[in-house]
C-alpha atoms as a PDB file:
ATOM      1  CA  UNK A   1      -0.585  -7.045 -12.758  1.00  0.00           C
ATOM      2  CA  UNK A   2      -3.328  -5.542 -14.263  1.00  0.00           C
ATOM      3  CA  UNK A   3      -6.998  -4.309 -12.376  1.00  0.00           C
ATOM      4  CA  UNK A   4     -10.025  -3.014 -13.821  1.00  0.00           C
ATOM      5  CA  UNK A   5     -12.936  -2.134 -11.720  1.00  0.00           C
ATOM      6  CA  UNK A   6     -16.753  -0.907 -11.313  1.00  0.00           C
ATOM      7  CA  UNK A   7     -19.040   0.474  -9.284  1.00  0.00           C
ATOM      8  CA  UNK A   8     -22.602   1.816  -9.557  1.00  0.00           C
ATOM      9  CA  UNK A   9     -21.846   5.403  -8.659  1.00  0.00           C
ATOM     10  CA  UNK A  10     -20.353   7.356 -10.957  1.00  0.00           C
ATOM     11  CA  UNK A  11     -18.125   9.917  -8.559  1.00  0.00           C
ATOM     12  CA  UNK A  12     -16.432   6.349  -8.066  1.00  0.00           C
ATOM     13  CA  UNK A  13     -16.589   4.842 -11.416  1.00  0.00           C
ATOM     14  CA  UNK A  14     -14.379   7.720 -12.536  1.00  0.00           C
ATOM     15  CA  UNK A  15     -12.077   7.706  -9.752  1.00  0.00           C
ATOM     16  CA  UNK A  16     -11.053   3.907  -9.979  1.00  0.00           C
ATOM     17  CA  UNK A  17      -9.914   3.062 -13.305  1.00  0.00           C
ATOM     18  CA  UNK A  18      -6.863   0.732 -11.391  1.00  0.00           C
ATOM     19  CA  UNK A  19      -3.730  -0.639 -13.247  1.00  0.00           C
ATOM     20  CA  UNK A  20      -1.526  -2.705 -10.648  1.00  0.00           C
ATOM     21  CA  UNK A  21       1.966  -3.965 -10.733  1.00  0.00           C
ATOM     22  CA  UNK A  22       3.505  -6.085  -7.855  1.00  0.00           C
ATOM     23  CA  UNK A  23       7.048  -7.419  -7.861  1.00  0.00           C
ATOM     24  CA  UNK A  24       9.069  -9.350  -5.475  1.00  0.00           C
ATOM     25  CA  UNK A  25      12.312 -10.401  -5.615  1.00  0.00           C
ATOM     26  CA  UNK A  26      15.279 -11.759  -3.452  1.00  0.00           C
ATOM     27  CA  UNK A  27      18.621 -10.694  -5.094  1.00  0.00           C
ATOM     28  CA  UNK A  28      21.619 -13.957  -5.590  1.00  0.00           C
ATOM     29  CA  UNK A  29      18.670 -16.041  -5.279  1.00  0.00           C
ATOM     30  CA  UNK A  30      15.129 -17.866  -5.905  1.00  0.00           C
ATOM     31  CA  UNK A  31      11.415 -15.681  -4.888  1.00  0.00           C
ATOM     32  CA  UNK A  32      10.665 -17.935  -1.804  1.00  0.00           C
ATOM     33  CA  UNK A  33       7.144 -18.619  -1.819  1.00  0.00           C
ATOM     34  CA  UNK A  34       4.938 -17.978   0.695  1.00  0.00           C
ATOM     35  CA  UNK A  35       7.255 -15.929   2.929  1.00  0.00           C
ATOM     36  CA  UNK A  36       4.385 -13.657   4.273  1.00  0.00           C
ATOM     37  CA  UNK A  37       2.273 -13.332   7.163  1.00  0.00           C
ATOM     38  CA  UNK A  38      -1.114 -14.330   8.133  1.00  0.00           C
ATOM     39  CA  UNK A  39      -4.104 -15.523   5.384  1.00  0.00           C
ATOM     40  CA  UNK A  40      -5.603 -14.755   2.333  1.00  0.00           C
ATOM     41  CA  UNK A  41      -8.941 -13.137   2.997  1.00  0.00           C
ATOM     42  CA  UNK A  42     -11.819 -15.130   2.027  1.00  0.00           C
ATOM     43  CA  UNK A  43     -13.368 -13.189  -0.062  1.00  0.00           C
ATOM     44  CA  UNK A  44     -12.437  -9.123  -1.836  1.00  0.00           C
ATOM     45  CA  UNK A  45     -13.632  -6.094  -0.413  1.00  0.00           C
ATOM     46  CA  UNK A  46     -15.224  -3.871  -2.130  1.00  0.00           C
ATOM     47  CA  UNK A  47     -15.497  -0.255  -1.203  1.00  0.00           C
ATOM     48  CA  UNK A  48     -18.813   1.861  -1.684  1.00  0.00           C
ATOM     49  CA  UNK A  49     -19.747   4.920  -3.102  1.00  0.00           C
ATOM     50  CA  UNK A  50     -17.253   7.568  -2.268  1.00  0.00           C
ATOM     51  CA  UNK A  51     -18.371  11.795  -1.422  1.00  0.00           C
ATOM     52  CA  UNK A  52     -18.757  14.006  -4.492  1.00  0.00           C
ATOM     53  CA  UNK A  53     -15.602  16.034  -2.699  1.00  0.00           C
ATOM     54  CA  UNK A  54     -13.388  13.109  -4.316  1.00  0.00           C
ATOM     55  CA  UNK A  55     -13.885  14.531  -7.924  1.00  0.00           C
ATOM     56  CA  UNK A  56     -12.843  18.294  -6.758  1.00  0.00           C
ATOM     57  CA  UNK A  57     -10.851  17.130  -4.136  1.00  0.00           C
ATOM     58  CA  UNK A  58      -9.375  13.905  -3.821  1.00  0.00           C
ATOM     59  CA  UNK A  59      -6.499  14.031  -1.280  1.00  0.00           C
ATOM     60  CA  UNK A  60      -8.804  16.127   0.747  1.00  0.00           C
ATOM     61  CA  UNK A  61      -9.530  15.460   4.373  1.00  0.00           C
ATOM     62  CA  UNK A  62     -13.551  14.485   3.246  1.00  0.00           C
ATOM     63  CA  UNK A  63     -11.990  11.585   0.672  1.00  0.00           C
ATOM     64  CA  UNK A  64      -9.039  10.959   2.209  1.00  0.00           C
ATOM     65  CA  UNK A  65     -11.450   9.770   5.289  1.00  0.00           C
ATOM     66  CA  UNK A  66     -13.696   8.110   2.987  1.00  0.00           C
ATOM     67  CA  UNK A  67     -10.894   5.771   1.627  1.00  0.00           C
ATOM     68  CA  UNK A  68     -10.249   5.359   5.814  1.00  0.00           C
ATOM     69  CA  UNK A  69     -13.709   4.116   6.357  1.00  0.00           C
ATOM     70  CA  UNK A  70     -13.318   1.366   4.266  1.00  0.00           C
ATOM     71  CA  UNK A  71     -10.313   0.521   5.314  1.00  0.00           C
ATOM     72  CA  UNK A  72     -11.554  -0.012   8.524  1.00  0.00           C
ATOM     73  CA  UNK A  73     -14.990  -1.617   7.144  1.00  0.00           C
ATOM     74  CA  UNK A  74     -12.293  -4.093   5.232  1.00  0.00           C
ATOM     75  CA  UNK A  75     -10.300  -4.925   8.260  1.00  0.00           C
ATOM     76  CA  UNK A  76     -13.485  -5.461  10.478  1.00  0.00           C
ATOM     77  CA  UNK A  77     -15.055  -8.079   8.121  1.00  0.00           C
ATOM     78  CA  UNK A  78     -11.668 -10.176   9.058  1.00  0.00           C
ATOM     79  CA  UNK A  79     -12.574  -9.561  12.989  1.00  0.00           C
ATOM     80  CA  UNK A  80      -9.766  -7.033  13.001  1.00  0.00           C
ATOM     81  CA  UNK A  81      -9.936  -3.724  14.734  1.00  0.00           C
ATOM     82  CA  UNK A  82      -9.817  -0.407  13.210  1.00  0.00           C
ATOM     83  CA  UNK A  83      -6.751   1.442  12.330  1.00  0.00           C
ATOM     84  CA  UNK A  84      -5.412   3.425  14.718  1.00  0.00           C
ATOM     85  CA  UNK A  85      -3.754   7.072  12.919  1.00  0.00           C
ATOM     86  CA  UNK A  86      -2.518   9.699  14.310  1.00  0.00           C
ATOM     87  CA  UNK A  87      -5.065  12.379  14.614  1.00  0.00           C
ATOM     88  CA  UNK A  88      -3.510  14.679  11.333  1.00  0.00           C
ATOM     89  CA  UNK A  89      -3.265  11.566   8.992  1.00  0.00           C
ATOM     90  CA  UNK A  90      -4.982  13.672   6.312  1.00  0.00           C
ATOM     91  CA  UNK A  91      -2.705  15.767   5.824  1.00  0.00           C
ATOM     92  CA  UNK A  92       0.226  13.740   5.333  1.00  0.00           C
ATOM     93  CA  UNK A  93       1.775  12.972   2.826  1.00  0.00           C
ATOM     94  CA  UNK A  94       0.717  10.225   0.958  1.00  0.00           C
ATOM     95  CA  UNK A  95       4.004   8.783   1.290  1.00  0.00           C
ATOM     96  CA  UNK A  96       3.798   8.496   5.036  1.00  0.00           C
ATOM     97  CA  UNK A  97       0.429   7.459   4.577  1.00  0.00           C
ATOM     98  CA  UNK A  98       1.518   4.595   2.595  1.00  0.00           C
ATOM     99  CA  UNK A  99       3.993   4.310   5.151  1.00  0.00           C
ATOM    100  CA  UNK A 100       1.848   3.949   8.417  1.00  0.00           C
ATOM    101  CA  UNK A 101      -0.875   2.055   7.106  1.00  0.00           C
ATOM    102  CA  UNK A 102       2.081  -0.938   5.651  1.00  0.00           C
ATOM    103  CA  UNK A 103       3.468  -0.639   9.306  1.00  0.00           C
ATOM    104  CA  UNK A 104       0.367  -0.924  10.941  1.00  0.00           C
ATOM    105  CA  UNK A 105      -0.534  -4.115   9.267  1.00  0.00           C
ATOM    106  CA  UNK A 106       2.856  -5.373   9.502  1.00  0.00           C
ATOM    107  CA  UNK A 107       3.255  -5.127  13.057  1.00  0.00           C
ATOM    108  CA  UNK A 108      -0.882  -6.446  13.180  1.00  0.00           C
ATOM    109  CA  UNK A 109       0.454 -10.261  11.847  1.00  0.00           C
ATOM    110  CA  UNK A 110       3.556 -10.181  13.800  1.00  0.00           C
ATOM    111  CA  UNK A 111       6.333  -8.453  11.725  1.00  0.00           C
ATOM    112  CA  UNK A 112       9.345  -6.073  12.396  1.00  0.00           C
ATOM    113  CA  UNK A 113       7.600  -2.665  10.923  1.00  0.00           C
ATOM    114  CA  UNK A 114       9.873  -0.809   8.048  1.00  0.00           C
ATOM    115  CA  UNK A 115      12.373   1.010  10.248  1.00  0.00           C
ATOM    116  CA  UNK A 116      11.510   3.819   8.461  1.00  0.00           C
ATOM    117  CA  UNK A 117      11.276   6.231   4.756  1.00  0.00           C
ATOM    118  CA  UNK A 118      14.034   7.123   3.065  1.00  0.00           C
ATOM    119  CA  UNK A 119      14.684   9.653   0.188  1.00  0.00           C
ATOM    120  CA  UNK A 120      16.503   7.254  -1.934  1.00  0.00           C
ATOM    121  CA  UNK A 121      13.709   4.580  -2.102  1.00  0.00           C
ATOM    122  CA  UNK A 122      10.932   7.419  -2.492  1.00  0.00           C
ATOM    123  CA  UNK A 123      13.111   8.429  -5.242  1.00  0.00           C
ATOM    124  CA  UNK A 124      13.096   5.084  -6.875  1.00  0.00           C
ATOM    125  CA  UNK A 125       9.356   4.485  -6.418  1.00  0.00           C
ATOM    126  CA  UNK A 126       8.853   7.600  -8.245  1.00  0.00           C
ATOM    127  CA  UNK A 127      10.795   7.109 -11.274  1.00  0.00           C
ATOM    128  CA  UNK A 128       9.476   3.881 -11.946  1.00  0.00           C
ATOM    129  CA  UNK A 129       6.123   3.639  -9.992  1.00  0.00           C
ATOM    130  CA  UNK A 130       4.864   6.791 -11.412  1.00  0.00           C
ATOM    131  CA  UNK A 131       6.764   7.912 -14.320  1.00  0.00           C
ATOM    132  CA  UNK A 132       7.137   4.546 -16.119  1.00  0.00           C
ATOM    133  CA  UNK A 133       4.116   2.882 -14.564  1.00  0.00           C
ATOM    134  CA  UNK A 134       6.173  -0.348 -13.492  1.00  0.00           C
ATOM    135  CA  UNK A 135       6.895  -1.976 -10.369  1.00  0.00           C
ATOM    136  CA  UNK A 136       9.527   0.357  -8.566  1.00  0.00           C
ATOM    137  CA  UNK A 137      12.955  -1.221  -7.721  1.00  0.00           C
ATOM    138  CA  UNK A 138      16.115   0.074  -5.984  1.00  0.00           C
ATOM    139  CA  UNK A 139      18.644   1.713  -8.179  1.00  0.00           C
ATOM    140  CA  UNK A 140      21.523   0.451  -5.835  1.00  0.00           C
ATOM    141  CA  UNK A 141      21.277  -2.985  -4.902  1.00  0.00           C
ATOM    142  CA  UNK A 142      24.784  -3.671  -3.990  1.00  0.00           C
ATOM    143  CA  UNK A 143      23.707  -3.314  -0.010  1.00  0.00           C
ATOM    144  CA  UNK A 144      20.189  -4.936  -0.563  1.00  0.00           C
ATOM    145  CA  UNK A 145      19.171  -8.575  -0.327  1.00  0.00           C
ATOM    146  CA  UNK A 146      15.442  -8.286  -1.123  1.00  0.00           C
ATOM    147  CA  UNK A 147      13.073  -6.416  -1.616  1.00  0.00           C
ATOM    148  CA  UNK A 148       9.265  -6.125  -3.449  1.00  0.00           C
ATOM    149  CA  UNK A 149       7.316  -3.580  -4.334  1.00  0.00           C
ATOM    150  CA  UNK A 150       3.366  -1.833  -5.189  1.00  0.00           C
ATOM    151  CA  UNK A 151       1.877   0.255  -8.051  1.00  0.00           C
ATOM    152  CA  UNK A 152      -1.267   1.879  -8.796  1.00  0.00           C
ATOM    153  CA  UNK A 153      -3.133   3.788 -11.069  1.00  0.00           C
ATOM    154  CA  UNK A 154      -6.460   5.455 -10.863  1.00  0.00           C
ATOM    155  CA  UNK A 155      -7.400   5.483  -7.478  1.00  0.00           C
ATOM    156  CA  UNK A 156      -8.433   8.885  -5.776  1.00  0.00           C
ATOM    157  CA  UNK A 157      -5.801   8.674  -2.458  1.00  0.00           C
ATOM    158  CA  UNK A 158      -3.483   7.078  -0.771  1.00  0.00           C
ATOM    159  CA  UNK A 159      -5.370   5.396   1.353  1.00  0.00           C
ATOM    160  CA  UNK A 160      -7.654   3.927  -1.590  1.00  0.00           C
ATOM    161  CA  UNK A 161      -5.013   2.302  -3.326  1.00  0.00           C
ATOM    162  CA  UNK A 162      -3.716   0.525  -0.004  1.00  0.00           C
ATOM    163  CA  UNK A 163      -7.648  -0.597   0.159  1.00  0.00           C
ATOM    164  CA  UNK A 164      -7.277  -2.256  -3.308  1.00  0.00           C
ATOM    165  CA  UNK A 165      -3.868  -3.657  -2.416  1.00  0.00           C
ATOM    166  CA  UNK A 166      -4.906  -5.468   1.171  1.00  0.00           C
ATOM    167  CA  UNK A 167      -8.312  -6.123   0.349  1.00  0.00           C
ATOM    168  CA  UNK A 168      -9.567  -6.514  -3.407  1.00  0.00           C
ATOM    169  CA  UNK A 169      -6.692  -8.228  -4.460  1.00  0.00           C
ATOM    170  CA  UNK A 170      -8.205 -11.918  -4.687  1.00  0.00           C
ATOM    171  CA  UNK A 171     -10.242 -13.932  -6.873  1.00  0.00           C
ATOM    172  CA  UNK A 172     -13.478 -12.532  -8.272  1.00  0.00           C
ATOM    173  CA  UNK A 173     -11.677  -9.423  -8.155  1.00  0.00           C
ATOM    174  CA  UNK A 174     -10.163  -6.594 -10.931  1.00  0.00           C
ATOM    175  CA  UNK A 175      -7.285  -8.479 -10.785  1.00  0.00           C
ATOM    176  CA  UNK A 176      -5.953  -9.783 -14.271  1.00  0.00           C
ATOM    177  CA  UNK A 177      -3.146 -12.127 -12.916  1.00  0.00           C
ATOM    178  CA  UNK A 178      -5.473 -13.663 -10.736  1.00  0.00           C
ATOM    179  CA  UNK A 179      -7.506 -16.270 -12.112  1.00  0.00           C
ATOM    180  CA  UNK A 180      -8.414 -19.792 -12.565  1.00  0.00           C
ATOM    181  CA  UNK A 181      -5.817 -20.366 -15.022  1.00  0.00           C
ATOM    182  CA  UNK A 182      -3.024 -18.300 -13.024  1.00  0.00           C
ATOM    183  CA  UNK A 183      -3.805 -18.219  -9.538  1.00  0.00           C
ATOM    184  CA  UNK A 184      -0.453 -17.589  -8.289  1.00  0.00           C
ATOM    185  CA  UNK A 185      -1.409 -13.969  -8.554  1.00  0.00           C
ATOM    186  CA  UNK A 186      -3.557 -13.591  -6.147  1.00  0.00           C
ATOM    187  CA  UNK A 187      -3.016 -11.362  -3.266  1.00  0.00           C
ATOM    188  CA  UNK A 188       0.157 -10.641  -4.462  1.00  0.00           C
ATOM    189  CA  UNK A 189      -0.096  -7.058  -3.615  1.00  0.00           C
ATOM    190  CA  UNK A 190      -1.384  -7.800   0.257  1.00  0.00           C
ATOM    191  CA  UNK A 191       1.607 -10.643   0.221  1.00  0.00           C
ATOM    192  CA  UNK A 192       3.891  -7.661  -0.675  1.00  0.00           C
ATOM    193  CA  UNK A 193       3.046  -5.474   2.019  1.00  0.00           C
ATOM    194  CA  UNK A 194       3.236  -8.321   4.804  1.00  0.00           C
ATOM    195  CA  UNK A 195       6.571  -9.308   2.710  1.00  0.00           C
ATOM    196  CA  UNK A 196       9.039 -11.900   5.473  1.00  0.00           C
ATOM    197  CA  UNK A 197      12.391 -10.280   4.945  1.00  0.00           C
ATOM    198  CA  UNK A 198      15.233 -12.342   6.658  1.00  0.00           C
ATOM    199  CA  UNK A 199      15.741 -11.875  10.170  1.00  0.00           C
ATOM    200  CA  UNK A 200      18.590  -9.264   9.704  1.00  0.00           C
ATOM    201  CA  UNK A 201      17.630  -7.497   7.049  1.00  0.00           C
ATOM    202  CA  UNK A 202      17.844  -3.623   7.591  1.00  0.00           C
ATOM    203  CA  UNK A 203      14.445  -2.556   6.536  1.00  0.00           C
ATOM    204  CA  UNK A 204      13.442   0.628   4.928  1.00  0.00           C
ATOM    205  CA  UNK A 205      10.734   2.182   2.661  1.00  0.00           C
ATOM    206  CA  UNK A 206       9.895   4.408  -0.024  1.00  0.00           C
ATOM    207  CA  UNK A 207       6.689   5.934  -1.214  1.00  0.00           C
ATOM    208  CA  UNK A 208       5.167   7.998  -3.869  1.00  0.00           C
ATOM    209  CA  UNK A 209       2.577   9.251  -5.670  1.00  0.00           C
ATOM    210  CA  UNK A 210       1.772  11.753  -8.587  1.00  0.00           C
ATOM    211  CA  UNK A 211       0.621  12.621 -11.841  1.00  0.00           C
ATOM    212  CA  UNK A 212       3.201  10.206 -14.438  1.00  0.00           C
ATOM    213  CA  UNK A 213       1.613   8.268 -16.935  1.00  0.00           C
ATOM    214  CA  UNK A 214      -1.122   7.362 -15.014  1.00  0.00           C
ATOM    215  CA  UNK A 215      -3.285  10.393 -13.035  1.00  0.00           C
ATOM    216  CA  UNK A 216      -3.063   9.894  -9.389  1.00  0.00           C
ATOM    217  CA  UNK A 217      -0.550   6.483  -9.187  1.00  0.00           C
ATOM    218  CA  UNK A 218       0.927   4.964  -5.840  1.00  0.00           C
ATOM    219  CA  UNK A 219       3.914   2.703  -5.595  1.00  0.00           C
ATOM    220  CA  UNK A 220       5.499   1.909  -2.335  1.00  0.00           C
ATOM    221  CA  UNK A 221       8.759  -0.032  -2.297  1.00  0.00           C
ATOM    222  CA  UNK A 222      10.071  -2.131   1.157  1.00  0.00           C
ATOM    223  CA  UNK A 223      13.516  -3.248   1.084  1.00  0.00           C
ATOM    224  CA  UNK A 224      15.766  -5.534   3.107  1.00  0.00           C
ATOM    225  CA  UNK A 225      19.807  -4.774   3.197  1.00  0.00           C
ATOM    226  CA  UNK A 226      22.184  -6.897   4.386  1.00  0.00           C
ATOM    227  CA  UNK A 227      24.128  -5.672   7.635  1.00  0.00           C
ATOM    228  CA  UNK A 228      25.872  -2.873   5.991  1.00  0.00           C
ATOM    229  CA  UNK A 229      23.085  -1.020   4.650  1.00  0.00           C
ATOM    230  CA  UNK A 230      22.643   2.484   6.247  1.00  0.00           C
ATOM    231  CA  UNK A 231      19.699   4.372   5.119  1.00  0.00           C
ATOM    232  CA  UNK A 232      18.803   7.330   5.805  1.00  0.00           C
ATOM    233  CA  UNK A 233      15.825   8.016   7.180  1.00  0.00           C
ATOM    234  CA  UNK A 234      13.356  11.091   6.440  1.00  0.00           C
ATOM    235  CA  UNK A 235      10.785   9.734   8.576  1.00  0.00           C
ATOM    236  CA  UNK A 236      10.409   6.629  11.063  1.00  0.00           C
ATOM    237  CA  UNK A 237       8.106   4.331  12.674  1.00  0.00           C
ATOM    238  CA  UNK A 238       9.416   5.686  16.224  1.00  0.00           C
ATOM    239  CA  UNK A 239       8.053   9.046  14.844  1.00  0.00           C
ATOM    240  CA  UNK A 240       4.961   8.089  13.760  1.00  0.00           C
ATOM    241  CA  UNK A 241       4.361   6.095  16.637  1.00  0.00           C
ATOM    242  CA  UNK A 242       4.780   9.125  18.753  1.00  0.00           C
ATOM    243  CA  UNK A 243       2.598  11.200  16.847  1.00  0.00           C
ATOM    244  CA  UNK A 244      -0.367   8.530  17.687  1.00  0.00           C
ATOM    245  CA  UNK A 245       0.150   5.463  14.953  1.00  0.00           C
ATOM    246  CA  UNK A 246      -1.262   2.025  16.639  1.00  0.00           C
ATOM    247  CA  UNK A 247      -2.734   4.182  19.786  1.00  0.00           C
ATOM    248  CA  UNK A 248      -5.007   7.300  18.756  1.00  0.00           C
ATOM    249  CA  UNK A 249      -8.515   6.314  18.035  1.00  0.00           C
ATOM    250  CA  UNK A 250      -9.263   7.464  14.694  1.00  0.00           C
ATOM    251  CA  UNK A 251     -13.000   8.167  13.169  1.00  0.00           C
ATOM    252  CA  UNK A 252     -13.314   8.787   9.964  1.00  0.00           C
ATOM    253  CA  UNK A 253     -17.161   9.465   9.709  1.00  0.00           C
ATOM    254  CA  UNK A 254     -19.530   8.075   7.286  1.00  0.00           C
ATOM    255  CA  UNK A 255     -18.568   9.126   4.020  1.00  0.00           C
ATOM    256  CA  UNK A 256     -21.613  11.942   2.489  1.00  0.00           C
ATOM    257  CA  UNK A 257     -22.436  12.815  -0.861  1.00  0.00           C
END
């Protein structure tokens, strides 16, 4: 799935050059369509013009809250409230940014959140999210039942990308696979995140990001195993909960030049 993008400022014009792959599948069987939660949005998204401290820093605290602003700007023009992060979000890792913000919209339109990261799955996002610029997959499927998947090229942060993903995914949009002719693509990247794995599925995550062939690319990977799956997770919902994910009031600020 391809994205191209612009914007009247140039700090952002260079920043968000996006190329982005989704992929579902559901292993021994047929994609069911439709298996996600809540609505289109009506209409894309758009973020605004983004600090100068993007272009020297862009997983900085300064853009890192910028691409939070939005996100919350996006999720208010659907009547939703702001996300709630713990108070250190910038400086996490992307992949547990990734992480939290997927969870907190999951659990938002009713879903079981991903139980939690693994090493195995980040691992798997990397080689193929960022290294071969594709949609990420598990490398051993023999415990998995479904899974799908998010890439992304261009964008400054973590939290950008995830912008793109959940809210300028639709028509009208950068999107390439989504238009008159092929509207099936549309959204697929928000459908992805808010993904209905079956009721027993053992759910887990990966996340990465990096430098492949691509500067600055995201791909995030949820799976669903069958009941004999055990993952290992590096980091969980329960943690992130604790540290303040879905209860500490997070401000981003404005963003400033």
């Amino acid at each position: 799935m391809l994205h191209s993008d612009r914007t009247k400022d140039e700090a952002t014009r260079a920043l968000l050059a996006l190329v982005a792959v989704c992929a579902v599948a559901l292993l021994g069987g047929a994609v069911a369509f439709a298996a996600w939660a809540g609505s289109d949005p009506p209409r894309n998204y758009r973020i605004g013009e983004l600090p100068s401290a993007c272009l020297r820093a862009p997983t900085g605290k300064r853009c890192v809250n910028a691409g939070v602003y939005y996100l919350d700007k996006a999720r208010a023009s659907l009547g939703l409230p702001a996300y709630k992060l713990p108070a250190d979000f910038p400086s996490l890792t992307p992949a547990k940014q990734l992480f939290i913000l997927t969870d907190l919209d999951r659990t938002r339109y009713g879903l079981p959140p991903m139980t939690g990261l693994t090493a195995a799955l980040s691992r798997d996002a990397y080689r193929t999210g960022i290294k071969r610029a594709a949609e990420p997959h598990p490398s051993d499927t023999r415990e998995i039942s479904a899974w799908t998947a998010n890439w992304a090229g261009g964008y400054a942060n973590a939290p950008l990308a995830y912008e793109a993903w959940m809210y300028d995914d639709g028509p009208g949009s950068g999107n390439l696979d989504c238009t008159t002719a092929n509207p099936s693509g549309c959204w697929e990247h928000r459908h992805g995140i808010l993904w209905k794995f079956p009721a027993r599925a053992v759910r887990a995550f990966g996340a990465a990001a990096g430098n492949g062939l691509h500067a600055r690319s995201y791909a995030i990977l949820l799976v669903g195993g069958r009941p004999g799956y055990r993952p290992k997770y590096a980091y969980t919902w329960r943690r992130a909960v604790a540290d303040g994910a879905g209860s500490n009031a997070y401000n981003p600020g404005v963003p400033r030049r």
